[in-house]
PDB file of N, CA and C in Angstrom:
ATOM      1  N   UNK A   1     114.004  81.547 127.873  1.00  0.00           N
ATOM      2  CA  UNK A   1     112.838  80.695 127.694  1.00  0.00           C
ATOM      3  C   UNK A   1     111.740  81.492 127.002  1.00  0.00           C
ATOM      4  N   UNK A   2     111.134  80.635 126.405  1.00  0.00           N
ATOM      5  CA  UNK A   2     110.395  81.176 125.195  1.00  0.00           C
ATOM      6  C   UNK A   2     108.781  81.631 125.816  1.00  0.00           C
ATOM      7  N   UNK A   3     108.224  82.895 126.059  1.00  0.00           N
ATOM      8  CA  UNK A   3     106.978  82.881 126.870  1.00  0.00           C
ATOM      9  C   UNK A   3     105.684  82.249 125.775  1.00  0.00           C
ATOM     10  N   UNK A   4     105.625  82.531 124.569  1.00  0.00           N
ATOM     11  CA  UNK A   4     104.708  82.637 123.607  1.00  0.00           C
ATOM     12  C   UNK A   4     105.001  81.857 122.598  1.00  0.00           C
ATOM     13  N   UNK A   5     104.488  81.481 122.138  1.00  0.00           N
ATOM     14  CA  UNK A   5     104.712  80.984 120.693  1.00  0.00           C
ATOM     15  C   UNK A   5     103.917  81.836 120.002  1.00  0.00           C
ATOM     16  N   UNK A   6     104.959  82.201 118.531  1.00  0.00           N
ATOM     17  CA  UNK A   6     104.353  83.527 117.353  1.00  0.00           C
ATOM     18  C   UNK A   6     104.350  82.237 116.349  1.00  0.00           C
ATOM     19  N   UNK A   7     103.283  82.342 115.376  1.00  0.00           N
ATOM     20  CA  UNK A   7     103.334  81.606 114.504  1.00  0.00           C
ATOM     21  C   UNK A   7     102.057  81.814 113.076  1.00  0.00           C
ATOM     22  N   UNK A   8     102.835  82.675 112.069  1.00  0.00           N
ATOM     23  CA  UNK A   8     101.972  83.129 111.076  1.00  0.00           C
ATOM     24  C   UNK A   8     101.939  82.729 109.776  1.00  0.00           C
ATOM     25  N   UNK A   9     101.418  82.493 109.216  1.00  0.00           N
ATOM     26  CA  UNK A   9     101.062  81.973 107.446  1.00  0.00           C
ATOM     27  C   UNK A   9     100.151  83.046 106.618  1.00  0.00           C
ATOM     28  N   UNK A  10     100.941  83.679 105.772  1.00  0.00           N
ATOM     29  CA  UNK A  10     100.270  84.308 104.800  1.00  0.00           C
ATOM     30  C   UNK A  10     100.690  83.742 103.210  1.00  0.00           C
ATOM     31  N   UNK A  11      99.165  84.377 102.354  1.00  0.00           N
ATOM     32  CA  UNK A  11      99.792  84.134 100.796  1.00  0.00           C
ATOM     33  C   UNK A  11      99.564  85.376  99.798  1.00  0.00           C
ATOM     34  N   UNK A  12      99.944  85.792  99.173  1.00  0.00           N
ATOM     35  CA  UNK A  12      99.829  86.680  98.135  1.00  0.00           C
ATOM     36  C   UNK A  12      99.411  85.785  96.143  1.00  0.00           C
ATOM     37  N   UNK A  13      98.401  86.093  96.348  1.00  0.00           N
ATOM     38  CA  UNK A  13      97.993  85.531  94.748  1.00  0.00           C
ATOM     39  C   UNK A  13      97.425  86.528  93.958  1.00  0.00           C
ATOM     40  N   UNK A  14      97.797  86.568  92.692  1.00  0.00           N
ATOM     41  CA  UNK A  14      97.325  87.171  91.444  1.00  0.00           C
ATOM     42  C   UNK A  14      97.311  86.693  90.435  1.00  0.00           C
ATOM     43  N   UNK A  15      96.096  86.065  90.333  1.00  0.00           N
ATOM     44  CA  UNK A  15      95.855  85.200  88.843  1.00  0.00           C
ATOM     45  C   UNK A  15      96.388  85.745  87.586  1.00  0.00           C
ATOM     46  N   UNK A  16      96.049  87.170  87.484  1.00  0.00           N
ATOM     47  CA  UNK A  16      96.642  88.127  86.268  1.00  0.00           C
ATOM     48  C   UNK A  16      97.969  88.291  85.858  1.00  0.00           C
ATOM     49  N   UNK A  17      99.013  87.846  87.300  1.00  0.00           N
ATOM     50  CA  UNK A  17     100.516  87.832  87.250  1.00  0.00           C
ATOM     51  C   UNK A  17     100.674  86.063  87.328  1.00  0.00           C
ATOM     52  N   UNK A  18      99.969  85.334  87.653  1.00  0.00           N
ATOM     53  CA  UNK A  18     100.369  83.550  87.412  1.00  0.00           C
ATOM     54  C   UNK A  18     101.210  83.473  88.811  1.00  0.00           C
ATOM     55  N   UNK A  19     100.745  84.621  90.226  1.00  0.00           N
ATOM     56  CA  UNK A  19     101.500  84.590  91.211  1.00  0.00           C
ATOM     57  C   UNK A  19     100.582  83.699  92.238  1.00  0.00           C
ATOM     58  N   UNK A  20     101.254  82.858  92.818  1.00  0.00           N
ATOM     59  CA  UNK A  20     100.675  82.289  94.470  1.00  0.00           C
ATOM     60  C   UNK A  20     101.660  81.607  95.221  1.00  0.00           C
ATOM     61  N   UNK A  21     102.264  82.525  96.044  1.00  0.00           N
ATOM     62  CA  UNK A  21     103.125  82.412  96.842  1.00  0.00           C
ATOM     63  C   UNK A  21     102.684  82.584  98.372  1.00  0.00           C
ATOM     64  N   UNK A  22     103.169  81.686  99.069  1.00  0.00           N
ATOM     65  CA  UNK A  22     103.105  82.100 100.759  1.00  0.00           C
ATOM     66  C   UNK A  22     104.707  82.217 101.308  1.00  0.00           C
ATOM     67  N   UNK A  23     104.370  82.733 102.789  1.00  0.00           N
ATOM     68  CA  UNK A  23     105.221  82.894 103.523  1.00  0.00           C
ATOM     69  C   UNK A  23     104.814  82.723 104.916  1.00  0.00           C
ATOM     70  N   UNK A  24     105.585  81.968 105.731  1.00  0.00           N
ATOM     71  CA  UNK A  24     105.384  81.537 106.872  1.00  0.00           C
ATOM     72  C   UNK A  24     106.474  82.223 107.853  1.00  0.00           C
ATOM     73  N   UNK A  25     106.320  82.688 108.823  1.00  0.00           N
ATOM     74  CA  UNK A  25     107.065  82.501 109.872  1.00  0.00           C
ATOM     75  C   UNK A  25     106.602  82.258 111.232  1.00  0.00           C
ATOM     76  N   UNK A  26     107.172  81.915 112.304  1.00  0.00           N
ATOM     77  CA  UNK A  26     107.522  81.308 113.479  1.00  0.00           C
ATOM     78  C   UNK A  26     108.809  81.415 114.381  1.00  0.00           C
ATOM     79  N   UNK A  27     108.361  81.461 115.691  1.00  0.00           N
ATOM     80  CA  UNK A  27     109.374  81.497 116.814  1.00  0.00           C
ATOM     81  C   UNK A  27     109.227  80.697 117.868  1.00  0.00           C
ATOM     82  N   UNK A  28     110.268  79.854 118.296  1.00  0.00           N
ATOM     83  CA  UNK A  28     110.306  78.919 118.821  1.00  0.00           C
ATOM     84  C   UNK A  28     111.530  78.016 120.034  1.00  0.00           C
ATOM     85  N   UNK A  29     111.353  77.833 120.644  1.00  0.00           N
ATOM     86  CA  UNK A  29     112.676  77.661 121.569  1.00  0.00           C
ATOM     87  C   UNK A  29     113.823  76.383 120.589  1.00  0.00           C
ATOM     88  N   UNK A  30     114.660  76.303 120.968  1.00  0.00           N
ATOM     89  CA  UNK A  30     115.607  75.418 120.440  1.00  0.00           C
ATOM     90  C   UNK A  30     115.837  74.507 121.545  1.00  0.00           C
ATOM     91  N   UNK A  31     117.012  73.812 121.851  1.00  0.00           N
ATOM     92  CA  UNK A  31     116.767  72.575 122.545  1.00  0.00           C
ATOM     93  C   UNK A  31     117.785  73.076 123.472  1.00  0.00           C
ATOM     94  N   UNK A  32     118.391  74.311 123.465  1.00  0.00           N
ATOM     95  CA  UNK A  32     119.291  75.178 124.326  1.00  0.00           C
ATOM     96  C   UNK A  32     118.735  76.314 125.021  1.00  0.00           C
ATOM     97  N   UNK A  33     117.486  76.424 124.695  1.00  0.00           N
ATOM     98  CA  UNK A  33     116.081  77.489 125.413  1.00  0.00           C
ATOM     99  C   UNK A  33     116.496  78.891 124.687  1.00  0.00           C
ATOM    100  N   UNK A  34     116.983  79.183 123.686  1.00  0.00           N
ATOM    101  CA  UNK A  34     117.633  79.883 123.009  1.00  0.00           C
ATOM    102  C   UNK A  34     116.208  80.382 121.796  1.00  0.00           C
ATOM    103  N   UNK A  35     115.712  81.397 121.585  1.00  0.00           N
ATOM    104  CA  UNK A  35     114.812  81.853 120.702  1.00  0.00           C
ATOM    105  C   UNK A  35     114.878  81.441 119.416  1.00  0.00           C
ATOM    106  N   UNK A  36     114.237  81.040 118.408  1.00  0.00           N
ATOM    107  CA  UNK A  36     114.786  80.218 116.529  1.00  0.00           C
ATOM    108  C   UNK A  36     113.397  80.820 116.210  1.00  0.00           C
ATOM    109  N   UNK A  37     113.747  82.189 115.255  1.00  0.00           N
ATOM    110  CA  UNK A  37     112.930  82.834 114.329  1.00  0.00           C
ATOM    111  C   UNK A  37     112.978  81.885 113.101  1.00  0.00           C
ATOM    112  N   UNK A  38     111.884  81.144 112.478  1.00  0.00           N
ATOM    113  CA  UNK A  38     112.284  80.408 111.381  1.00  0.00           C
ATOM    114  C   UNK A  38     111.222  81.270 109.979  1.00  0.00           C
ATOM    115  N   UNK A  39     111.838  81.400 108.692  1.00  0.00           N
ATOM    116  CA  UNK A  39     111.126  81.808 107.938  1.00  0.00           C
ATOM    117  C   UNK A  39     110.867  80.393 106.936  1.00  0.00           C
ATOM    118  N   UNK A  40     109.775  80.789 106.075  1.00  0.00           N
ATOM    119  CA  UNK A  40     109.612  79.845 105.007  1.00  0.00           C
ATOM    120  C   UNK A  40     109.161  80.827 104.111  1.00  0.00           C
ATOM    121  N   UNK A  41     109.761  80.082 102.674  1.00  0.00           N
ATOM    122  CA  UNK A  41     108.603  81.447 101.494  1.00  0.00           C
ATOM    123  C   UNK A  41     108.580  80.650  99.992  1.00  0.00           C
ATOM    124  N   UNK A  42     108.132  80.614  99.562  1.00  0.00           N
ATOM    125  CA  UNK A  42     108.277  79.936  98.071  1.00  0.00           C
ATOM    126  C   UNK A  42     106.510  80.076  97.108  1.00  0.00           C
ATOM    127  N   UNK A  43     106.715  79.218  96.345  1.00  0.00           N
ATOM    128  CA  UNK A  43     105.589  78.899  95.579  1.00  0.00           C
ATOM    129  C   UNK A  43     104.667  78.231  96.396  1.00  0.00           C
ATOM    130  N   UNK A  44     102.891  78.321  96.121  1.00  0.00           N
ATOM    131  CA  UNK A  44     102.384  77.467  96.843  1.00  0.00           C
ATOM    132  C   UNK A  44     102.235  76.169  96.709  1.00  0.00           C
ATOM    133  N   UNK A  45     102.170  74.898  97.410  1.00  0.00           N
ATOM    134  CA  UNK A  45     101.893  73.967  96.582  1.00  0.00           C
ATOM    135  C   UNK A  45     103.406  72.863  96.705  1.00  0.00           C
ATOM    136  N   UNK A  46     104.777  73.878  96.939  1.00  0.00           N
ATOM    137  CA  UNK A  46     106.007  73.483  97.174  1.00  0.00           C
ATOM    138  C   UNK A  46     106.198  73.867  98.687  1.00  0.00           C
ATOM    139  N   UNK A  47     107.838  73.524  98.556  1.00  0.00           N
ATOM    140  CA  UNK A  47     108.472  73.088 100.218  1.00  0.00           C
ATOM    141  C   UNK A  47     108.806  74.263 100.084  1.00  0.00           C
ATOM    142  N   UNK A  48     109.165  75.078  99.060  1.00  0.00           N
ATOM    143  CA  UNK A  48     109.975  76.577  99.487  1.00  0.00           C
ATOM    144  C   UNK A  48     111.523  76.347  99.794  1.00  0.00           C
ATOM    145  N   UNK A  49     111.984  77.715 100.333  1.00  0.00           N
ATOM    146  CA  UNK A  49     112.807  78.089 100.972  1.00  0.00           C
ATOM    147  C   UNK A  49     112.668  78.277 102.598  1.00  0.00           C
ATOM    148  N   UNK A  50     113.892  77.941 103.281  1.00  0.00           N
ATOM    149  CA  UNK A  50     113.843  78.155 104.639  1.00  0.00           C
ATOM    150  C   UNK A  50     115.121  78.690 105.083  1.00  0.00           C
ATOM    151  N   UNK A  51     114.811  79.811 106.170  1.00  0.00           N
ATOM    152  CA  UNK A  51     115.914  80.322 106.470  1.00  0.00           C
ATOM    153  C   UNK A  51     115.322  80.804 108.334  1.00  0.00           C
ATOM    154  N   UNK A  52     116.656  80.316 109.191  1.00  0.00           N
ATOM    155  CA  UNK A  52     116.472  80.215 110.998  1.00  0.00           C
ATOM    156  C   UNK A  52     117.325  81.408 111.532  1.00  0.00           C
ATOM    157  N   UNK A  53     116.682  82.385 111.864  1.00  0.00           N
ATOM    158  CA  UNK A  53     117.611  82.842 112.869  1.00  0.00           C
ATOM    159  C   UNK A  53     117.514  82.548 114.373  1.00  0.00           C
ATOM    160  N   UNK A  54     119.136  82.631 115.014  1.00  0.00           N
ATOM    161  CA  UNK A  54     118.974  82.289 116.310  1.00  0.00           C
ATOM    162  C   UNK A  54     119.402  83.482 117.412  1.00  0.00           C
ATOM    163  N   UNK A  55     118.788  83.582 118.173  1.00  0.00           N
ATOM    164  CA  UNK A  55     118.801  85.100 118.985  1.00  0.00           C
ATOM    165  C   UNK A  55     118.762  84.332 120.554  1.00  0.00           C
ATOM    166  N   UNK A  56     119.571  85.004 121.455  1.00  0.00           N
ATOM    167  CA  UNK A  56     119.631  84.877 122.850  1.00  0.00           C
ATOM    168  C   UNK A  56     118.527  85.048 123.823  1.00  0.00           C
ATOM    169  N   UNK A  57     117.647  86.786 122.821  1.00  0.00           N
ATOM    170  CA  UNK A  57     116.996  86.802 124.202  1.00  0.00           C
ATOM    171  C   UNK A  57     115.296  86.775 122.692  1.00  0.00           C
ATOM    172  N   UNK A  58     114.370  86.097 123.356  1.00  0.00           N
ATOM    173  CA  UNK A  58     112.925  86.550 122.907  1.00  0.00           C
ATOM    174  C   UNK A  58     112.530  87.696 122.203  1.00  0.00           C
ATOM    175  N   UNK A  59     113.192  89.077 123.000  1.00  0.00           N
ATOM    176  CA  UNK A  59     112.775  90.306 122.463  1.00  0.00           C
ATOM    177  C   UNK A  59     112.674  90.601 121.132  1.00  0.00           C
ATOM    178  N   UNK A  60     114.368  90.172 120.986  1.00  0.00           N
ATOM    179  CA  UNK A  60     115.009  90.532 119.673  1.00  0.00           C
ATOM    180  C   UNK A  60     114.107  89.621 118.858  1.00  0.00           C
ATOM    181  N   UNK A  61     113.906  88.364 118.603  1.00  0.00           N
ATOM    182  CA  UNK A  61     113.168  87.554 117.767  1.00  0.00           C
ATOM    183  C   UNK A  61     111.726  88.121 117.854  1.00  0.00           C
ATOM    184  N   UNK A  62     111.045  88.383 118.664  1.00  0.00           N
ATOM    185  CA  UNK A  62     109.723  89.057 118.276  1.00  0.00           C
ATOM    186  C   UNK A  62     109.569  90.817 117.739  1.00  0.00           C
ATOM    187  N   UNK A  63     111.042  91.143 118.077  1.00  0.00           N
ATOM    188  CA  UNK A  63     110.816  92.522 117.059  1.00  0.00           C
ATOM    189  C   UNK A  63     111.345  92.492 115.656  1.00  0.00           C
ATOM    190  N   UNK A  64     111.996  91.013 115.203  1.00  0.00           N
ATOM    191  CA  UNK A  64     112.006  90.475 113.849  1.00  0.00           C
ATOM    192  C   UNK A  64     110.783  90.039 113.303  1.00  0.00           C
ATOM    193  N   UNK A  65     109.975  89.330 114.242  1.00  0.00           N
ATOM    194  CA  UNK A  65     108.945  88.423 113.235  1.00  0.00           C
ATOM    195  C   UNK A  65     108.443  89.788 113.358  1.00  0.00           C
ATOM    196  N   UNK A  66     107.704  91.071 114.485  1.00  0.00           N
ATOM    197  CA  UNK A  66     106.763  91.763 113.592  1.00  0.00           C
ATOM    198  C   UNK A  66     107.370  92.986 112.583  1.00  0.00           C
ATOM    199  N   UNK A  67     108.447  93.408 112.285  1.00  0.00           N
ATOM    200  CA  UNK A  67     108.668  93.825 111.111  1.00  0.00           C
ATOM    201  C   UNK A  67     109.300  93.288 109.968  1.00  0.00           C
ATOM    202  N   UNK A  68     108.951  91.742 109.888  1.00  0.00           N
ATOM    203  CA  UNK A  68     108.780  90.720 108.191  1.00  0.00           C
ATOM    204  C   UNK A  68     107.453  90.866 108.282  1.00  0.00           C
ATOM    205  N   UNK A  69     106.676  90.811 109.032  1.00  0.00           N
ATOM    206  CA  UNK A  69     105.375  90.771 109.560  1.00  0.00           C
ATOM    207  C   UNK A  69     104.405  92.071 108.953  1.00  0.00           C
ATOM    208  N   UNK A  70     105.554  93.073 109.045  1.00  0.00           N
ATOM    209  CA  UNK A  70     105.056  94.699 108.424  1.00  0.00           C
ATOM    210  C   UNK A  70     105.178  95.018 106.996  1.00  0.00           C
ATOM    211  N   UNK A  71     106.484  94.468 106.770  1.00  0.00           N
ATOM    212  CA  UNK A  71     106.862  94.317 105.228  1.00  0.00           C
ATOM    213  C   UNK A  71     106.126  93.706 104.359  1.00  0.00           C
ATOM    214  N   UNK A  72     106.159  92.138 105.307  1.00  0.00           N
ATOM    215  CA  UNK A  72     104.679  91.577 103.964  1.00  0.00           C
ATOM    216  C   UNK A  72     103.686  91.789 103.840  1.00  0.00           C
ATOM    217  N   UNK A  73     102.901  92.380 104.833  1.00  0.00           N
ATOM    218  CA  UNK A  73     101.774  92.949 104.691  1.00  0.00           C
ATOM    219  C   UNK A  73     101.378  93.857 103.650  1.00  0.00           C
ATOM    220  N   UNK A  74     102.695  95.119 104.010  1.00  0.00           N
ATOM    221  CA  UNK A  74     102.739  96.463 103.426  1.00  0.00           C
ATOM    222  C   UNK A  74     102.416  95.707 101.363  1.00  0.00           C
ATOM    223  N   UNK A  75     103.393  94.381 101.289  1.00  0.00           N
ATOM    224  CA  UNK A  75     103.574  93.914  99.742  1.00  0.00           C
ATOM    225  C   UNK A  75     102.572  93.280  99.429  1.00  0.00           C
ATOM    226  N   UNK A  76     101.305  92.962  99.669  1.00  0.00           N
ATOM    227  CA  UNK A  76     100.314  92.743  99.782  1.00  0.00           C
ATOM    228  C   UNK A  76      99.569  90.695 100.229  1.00  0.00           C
ATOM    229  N   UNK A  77     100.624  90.759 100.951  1.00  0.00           N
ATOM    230  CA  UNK A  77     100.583  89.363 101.695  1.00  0.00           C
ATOM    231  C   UNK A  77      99.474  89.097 102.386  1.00  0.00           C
ATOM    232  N   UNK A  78      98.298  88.317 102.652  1.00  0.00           N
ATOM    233  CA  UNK A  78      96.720  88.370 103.327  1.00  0.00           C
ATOM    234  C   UNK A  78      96.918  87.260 104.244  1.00  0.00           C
ATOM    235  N   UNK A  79      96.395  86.986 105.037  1.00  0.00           N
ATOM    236  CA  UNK A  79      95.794  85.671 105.691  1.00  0.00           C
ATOM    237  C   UNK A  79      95.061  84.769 104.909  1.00  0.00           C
ATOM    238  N   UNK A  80      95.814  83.455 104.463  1.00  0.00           N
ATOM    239  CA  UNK A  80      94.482  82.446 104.253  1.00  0.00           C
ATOM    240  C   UNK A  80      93.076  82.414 104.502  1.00  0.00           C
ATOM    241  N   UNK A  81      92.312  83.048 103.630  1.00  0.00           N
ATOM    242  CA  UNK A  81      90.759  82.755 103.951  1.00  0.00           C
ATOM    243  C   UNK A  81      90.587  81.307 104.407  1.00  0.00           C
ATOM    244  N   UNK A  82      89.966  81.521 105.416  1.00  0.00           N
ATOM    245  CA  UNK A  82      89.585  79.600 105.495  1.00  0.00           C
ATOM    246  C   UNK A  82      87.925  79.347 104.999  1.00  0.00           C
ATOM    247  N   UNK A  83      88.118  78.204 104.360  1.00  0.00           N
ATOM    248  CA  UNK A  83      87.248  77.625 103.487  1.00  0.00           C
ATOM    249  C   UNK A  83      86.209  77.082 104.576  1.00  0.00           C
ATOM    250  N   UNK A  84      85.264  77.014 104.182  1.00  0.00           N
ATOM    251  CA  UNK A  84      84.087  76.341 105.363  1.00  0.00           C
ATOM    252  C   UNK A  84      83.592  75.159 105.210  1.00  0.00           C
ATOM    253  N   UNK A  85      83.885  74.243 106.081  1.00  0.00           N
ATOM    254  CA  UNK A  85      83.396  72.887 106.028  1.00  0.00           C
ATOM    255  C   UNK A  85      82.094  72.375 105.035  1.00  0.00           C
ATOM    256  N   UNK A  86      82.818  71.530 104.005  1.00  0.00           N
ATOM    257  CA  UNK A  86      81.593  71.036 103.459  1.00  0.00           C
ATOM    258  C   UNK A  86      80.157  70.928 103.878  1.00  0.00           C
ATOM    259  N   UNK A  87      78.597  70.691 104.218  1.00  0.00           N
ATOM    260  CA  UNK A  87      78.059  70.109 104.702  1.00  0.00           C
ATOM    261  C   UNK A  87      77.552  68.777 104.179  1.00  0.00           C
ATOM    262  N   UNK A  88      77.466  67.802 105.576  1.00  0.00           N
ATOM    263  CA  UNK A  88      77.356  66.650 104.660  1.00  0.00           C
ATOM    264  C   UNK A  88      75.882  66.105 105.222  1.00  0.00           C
ATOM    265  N   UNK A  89      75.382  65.154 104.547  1.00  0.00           N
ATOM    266  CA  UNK A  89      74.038  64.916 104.306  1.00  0.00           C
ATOM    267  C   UNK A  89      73.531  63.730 105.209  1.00  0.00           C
TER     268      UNK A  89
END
C-alpha cells in the first residue's frame, strides 16, 4: 500500500535551440495495491510519450522516481514557474 503520493512536472526550454519539452512523473497504487511509477515526456503543448513501471514494494518505486528526478535536473529540467493570477477590476 502506497503511503504517499510522489507527483512531479518539470520543463526544459530554450528558445535559441526551438526546445520546450516537459516531463512528468508519478507514483501511484494500482487496483492490486501494487506501486505504478508512471513517466510522461514529449513536446510541450502534446500528449507525449508514456511509459509505467510496476514494482511490489513502494521503496523500489520511490528510489526510481528520485533518481529520473536527479538526472533531469542534473539536464537542466526546472519547475514550472507559476504565472500569477491576473488582477481583475
Amino acid at each position: 500500500m502506497i503511503t504517499q503520493r510522489y507527483q512531479l512536472y518539470i520543463e526544459r526550454t530554450e528558445q535559441a535551440k526551438n526546445m520546450a519539452r516537459f516531463y512528468s512523473v508519478s507514483i501511484e497504487p494500482n487496483l492490486f495495491g501494487d506501486a505504478c511509477l508512471t513517466r510522461r515526456w514529449g513536446r510541450i503543448g502534446t500528449m507525449g510519450q508514456m511509459l509505467v513501471h510496476h514494482f511490489k514494494r513502494e521503496e523500489e518505486a520511490v528510489e526510481l522516481f528520485l533518481d529520473i528526478v536527479r538526472q533531469k535536473r542534473a539536464r537542466g529540467y526546472r519547475l514550472r514557474p507559476l504565472v500569477p493570477p491576473k488582477a481583475t477590476s
